[in-house]
C-alpha atoms as a PDB file:
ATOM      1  CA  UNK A   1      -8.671  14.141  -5.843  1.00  0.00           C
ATOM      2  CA  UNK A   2     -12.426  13.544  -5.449  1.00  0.00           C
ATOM      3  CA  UNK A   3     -13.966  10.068  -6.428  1.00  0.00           C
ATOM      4  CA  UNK A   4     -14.548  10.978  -9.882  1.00  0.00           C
ATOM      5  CA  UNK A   5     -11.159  12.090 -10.547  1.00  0.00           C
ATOM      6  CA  UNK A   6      -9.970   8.736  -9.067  1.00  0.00           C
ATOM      7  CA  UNK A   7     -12.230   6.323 -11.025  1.00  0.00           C
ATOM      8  CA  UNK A   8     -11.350   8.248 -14.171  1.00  0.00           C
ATOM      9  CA  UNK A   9      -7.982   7.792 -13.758  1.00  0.00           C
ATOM     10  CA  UNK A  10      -8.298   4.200 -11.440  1.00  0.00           C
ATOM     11  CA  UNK A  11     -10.903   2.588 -13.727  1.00  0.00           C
ATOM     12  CA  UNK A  12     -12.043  -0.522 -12.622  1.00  0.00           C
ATOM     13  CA  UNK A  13     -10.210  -3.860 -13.825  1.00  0.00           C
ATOM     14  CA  UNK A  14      -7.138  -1.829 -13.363  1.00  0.00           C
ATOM     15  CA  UNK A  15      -4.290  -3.640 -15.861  1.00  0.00           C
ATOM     16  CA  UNK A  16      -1.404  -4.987 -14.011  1.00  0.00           C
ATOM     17  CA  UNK A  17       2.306  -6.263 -14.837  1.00  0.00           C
ATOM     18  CA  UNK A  18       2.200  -9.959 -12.882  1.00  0.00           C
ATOM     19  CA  UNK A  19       5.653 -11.062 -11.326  1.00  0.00           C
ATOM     20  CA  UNK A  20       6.977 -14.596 -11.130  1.00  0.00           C
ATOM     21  CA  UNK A  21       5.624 -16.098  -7.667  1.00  0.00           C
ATOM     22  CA  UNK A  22       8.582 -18.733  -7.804  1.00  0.00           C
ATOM     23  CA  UNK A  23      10.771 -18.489  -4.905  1.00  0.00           C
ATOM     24  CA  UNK A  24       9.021 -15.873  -3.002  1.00  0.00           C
ATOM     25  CA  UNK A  25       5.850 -15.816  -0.375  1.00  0.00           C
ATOM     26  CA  UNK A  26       2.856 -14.337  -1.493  1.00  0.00           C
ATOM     27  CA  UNK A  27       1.118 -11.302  -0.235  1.00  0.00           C
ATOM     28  CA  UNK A  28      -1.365  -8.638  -0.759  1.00  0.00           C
ATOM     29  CA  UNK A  29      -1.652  -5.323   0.182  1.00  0.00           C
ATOM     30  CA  UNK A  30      -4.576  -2.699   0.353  1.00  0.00           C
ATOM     31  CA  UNK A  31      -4.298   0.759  -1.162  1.00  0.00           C
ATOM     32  CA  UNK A  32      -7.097   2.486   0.046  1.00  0.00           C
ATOM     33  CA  UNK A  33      -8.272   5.401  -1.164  1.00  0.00           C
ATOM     34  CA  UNK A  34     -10.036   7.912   0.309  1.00  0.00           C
ATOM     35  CA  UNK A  35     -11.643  10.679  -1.751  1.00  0.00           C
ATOM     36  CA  UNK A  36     -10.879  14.441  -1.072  1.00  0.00           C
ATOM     37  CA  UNK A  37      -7.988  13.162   1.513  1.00  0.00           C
ATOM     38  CA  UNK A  38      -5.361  10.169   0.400  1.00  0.00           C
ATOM     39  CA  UNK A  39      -4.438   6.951   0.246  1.00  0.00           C
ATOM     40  CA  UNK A  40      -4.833   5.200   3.746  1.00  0.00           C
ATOM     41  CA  UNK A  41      -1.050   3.694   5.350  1.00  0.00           C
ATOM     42  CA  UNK A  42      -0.345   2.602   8.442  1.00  0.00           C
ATOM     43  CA  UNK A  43       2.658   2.202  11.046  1.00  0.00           C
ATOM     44  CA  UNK A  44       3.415  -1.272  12.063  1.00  0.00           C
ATOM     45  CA  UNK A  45       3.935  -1.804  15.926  1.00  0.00           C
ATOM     46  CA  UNK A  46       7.215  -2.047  17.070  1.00  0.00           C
ATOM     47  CA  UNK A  47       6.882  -5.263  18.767  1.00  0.00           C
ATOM     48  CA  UNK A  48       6.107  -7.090  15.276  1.00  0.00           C
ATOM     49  CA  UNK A  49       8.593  -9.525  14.312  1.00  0.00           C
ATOM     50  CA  UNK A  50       9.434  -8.170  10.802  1.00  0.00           C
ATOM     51  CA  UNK A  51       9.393  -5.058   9.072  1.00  0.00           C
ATOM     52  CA  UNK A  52       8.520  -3.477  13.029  1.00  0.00           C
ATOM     53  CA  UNK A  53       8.017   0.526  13.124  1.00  0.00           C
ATOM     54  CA  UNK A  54       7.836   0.601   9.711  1.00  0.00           C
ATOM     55  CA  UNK A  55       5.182   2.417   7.279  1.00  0.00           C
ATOM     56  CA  UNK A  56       3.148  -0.226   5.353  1.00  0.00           C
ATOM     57  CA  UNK A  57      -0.174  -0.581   3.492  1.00  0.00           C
ATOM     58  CA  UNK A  58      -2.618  -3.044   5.610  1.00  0.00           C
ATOM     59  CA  UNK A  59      -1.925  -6.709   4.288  1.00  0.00           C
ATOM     60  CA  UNK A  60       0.290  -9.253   4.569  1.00  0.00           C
ATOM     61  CA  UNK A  61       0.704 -12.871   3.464  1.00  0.00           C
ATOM     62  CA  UNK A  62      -2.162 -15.048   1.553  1.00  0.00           C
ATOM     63  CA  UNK A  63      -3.668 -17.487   4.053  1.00  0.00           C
ATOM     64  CA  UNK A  64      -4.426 -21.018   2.497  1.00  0.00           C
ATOM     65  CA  UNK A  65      -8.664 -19.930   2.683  1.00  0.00           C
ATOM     66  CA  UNK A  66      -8.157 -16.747   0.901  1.00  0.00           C
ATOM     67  CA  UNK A  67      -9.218 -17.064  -2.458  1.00  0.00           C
ATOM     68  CA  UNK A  68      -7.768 -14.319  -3.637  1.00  0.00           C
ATOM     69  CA  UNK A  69      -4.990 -11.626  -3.528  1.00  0.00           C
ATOM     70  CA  UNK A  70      -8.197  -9.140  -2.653  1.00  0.00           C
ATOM     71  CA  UNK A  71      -9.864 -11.492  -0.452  1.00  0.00           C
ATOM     72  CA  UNK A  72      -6.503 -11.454   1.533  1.00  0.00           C
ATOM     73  CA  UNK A  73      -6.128  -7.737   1.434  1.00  0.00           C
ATOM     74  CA  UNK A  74     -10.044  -7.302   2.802  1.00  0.00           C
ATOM     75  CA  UNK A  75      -8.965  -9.861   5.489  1.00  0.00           C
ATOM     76  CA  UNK A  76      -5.861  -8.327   6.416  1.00  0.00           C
ATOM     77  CA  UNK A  77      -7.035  -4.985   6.593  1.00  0.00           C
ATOM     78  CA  UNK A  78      -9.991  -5.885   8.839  1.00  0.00           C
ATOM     79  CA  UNK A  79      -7.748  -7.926  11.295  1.00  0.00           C
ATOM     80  CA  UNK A  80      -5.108  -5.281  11.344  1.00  0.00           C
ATOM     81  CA  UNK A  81      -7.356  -1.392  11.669  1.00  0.00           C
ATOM     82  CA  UNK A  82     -11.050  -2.934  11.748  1.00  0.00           C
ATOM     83  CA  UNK A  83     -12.151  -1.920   8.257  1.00  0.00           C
ATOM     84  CA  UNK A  84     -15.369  -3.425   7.265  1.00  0.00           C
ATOM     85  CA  UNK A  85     -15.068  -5.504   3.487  1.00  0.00           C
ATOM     86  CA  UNK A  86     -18.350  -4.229   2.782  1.00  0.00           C
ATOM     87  CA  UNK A  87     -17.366  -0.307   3.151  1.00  0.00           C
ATOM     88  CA  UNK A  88     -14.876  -1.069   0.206  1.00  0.00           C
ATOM     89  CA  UNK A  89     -14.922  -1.110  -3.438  1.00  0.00           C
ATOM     90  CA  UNK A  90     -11.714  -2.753  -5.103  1.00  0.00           C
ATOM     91  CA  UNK A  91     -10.801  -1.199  -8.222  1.00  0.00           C
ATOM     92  CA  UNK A  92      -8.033  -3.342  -9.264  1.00  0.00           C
ATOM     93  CA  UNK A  93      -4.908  -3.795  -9.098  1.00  0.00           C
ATOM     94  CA  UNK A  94      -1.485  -2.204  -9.179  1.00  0.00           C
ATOM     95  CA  UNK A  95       1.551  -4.071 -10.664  1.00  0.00           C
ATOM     96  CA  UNK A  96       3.160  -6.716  -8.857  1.00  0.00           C
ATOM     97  CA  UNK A  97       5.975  -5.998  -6.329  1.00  0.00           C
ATOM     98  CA  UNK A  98       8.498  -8.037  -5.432  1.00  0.00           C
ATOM     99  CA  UNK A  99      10.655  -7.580  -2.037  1.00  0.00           C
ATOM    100  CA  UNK A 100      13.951  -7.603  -1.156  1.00  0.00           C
ATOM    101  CA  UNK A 101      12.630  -9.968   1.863  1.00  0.00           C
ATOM    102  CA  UNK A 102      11.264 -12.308  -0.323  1.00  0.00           C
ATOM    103  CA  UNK A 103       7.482 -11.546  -0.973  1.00  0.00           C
ATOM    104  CA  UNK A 104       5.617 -11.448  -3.638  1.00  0.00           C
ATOM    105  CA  UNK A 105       3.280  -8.463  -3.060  1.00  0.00           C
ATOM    106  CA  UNK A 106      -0.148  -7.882  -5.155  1.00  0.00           C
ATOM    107  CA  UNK A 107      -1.062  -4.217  -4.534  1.00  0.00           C
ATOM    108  CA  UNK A 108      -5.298  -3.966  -4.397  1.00  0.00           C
ATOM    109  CA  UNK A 109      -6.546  -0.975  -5.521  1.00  0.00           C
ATOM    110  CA  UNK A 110      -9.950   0.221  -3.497  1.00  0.00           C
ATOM    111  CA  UNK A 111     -12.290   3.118  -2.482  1.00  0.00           C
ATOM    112  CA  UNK A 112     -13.187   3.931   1.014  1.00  0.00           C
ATOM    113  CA  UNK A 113     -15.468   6.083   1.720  1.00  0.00           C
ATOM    114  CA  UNK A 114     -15.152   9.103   3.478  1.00  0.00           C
ATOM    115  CA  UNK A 115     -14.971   9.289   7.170  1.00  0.00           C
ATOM    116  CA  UNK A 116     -15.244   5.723   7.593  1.00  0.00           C
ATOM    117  CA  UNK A 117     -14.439   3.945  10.996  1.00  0.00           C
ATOM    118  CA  UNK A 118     -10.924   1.803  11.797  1.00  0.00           C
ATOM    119  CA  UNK A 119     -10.078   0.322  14.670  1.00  0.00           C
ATOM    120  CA  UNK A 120      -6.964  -0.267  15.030  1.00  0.00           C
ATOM    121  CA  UNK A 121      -5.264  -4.060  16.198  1.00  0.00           C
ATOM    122  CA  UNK A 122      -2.565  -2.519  18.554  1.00  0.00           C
ATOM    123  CA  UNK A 123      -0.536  -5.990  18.866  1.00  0.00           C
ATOM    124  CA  UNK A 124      -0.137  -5.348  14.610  1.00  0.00           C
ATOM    125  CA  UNK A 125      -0.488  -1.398  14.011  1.00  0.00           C
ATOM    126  CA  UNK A 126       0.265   1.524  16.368  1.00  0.00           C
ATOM    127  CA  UNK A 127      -1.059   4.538  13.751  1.00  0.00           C
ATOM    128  CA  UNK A 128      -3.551   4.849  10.411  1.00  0.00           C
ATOM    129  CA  UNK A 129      -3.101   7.712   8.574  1.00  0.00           C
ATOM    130  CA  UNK A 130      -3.184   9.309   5.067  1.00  0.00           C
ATOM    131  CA  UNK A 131      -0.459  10.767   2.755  1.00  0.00           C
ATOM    132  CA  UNK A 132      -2.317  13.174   1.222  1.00  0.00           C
ATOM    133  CA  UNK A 133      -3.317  13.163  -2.838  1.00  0.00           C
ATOM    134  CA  UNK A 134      -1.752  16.784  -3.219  1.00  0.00           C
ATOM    135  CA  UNK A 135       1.506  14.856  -2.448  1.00  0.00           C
ATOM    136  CA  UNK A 136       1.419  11.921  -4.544  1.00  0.00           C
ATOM    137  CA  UNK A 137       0.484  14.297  -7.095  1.00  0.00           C
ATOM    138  CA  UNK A 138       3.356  16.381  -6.553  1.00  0.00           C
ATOM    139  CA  UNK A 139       6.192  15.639  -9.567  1.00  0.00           C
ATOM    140  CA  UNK A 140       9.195  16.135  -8.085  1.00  0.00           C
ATOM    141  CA  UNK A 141       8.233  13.331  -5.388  1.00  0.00           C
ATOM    142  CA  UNK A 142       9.187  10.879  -4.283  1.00  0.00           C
ATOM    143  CA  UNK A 143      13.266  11.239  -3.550  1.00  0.00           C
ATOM    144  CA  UNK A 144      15.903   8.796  -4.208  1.00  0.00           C
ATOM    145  CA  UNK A 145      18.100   7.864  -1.606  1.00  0.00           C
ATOM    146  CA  UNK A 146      20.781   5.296  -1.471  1.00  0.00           C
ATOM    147  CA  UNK A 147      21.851   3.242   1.598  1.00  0.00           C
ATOM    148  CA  UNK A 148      24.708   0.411   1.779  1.00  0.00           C
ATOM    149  CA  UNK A 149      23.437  -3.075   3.543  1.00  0.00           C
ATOM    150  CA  UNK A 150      24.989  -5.775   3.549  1.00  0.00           C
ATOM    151  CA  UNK A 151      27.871  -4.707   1.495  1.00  0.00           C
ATOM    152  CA  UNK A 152      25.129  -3.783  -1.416  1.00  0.00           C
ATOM    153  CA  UNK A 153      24.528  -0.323  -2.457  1.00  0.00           C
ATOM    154  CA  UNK A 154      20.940   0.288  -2.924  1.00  0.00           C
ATOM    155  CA  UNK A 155      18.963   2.986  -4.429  1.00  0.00           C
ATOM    156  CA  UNK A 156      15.290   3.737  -3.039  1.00  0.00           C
ATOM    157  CA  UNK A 157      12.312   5.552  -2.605  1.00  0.00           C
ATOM    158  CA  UNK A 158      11.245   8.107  -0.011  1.00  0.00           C
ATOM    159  CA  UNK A 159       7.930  10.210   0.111  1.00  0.00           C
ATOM    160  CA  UNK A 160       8.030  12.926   2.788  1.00  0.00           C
ATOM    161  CA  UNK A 161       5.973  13.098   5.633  1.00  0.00           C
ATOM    162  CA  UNK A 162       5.996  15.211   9.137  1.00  0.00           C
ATOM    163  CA  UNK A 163       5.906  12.199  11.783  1.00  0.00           C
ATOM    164  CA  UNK A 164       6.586   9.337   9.260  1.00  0.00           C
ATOM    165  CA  UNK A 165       9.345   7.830   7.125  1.00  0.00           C
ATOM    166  CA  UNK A 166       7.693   6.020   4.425  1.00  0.00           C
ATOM    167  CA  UNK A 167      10.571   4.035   2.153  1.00  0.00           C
ATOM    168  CA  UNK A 168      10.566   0.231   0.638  1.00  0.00           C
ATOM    169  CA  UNK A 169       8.558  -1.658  -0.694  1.00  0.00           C
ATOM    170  CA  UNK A 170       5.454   0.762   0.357  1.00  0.00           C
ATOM    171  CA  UNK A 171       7.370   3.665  -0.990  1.00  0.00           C
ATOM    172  CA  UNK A 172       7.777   1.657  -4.263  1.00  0.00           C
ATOM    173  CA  UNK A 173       4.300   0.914  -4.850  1.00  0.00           C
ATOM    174  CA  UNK A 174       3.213   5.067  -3.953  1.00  0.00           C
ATOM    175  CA  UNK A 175       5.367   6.025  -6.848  1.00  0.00           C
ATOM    176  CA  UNK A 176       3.248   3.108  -8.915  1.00  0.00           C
ATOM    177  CA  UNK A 177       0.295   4.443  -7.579  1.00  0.00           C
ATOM    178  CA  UNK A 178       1.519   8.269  -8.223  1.00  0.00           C
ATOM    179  CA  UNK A 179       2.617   7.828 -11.447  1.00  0.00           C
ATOM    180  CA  UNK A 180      -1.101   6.046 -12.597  1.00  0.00           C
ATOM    181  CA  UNK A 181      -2.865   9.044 -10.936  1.00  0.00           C
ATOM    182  CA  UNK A 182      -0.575  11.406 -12.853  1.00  0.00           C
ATOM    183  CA  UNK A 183      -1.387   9.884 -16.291  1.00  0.00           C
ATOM    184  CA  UNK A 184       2.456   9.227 -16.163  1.00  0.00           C
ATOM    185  CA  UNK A 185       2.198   5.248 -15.927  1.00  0.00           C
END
């Protein structure tokens, strides 16, 4: 999709379903998107203490100075692969997630232009890359797949990807994303 495409169907002030915050940490996640390629993700190292090895969106919890879910997505993003604030345009946001960990996650929407430079926070992330637009465009994607933990079957989300499994709460909030870029949601 080029940037056209994307603000037509992304337009800015993007509505949003809001979740209950009681009871659960809040966080904030970027969904970058870059034009004519994807929507930015990255691999979390393996030596995090939660969620380690696992495909996320750059973020993580609100910090008592951020003063707001997008200020704490910028800030995230630039501590964890280097991206400059002022290299992104927010859109909006994408409705509210809530995890089966316990956090409350706002999904902010943005542009990144093309080609732009990351570095990367190896103690945090150990890979940035992009699952492409022709596959979150795709509708037969993403597949269900159900997993017992804990006793508790559970149905969920997987998008394919050569080197990467991307499921969870990440996986959840692709679909979101999907299903707005396919005039579906």
């Amino acid at each position: 999709m080029n940037e056209a495409e994307l603000r037509a169907r992304l337009p800015e002030g993007l509505a949003h379903r809001q979740e209950s915050l009681e009871g659960h940490r809040a966080a904030a996640v970027l969904v970058a998107l870059e034009p004519g390629f994807g929507v930015w993700l990255t691999r979390r190292s393996p030596r995090m203490l939660h969620h380690a090895g696992q495909v996320a969106f750059p973020g993580g919890k609100l910090d008592p100075g951020d003063a707001s879910a997008e200020a704490a997505a910028l800030r995230e993003a630039w501590e964890e692969i280097g991206l400059d604030p002022a290299s992104v345009e927010i859109l909006g946001r994408l409705d509210e997630h809530i995890t089966g960990t316990g956090f409350h996650m706002t999904p902010v929407v943005a542009l990144v232009p093309p080609g732009v430079e990351v570095r990367i926070a190896s103690d945090e992330v150990v890979d940035v890359f992009c699952l492409p637009f022709e596959t979150l465009l795709d509708p037969s994607l993403p597949y269900t797949r159900q997993a017992c933990a804990e006793g508790v079957g559970r149905e969920f989300y997987v998008w394919p990807h050569e080197q990467h499994v991307i499921w969870g709460a990440t996986a959840a909030i692709l679909r979101k994303l999907a299903l707005r870029l396919r005039g579906e949601g």
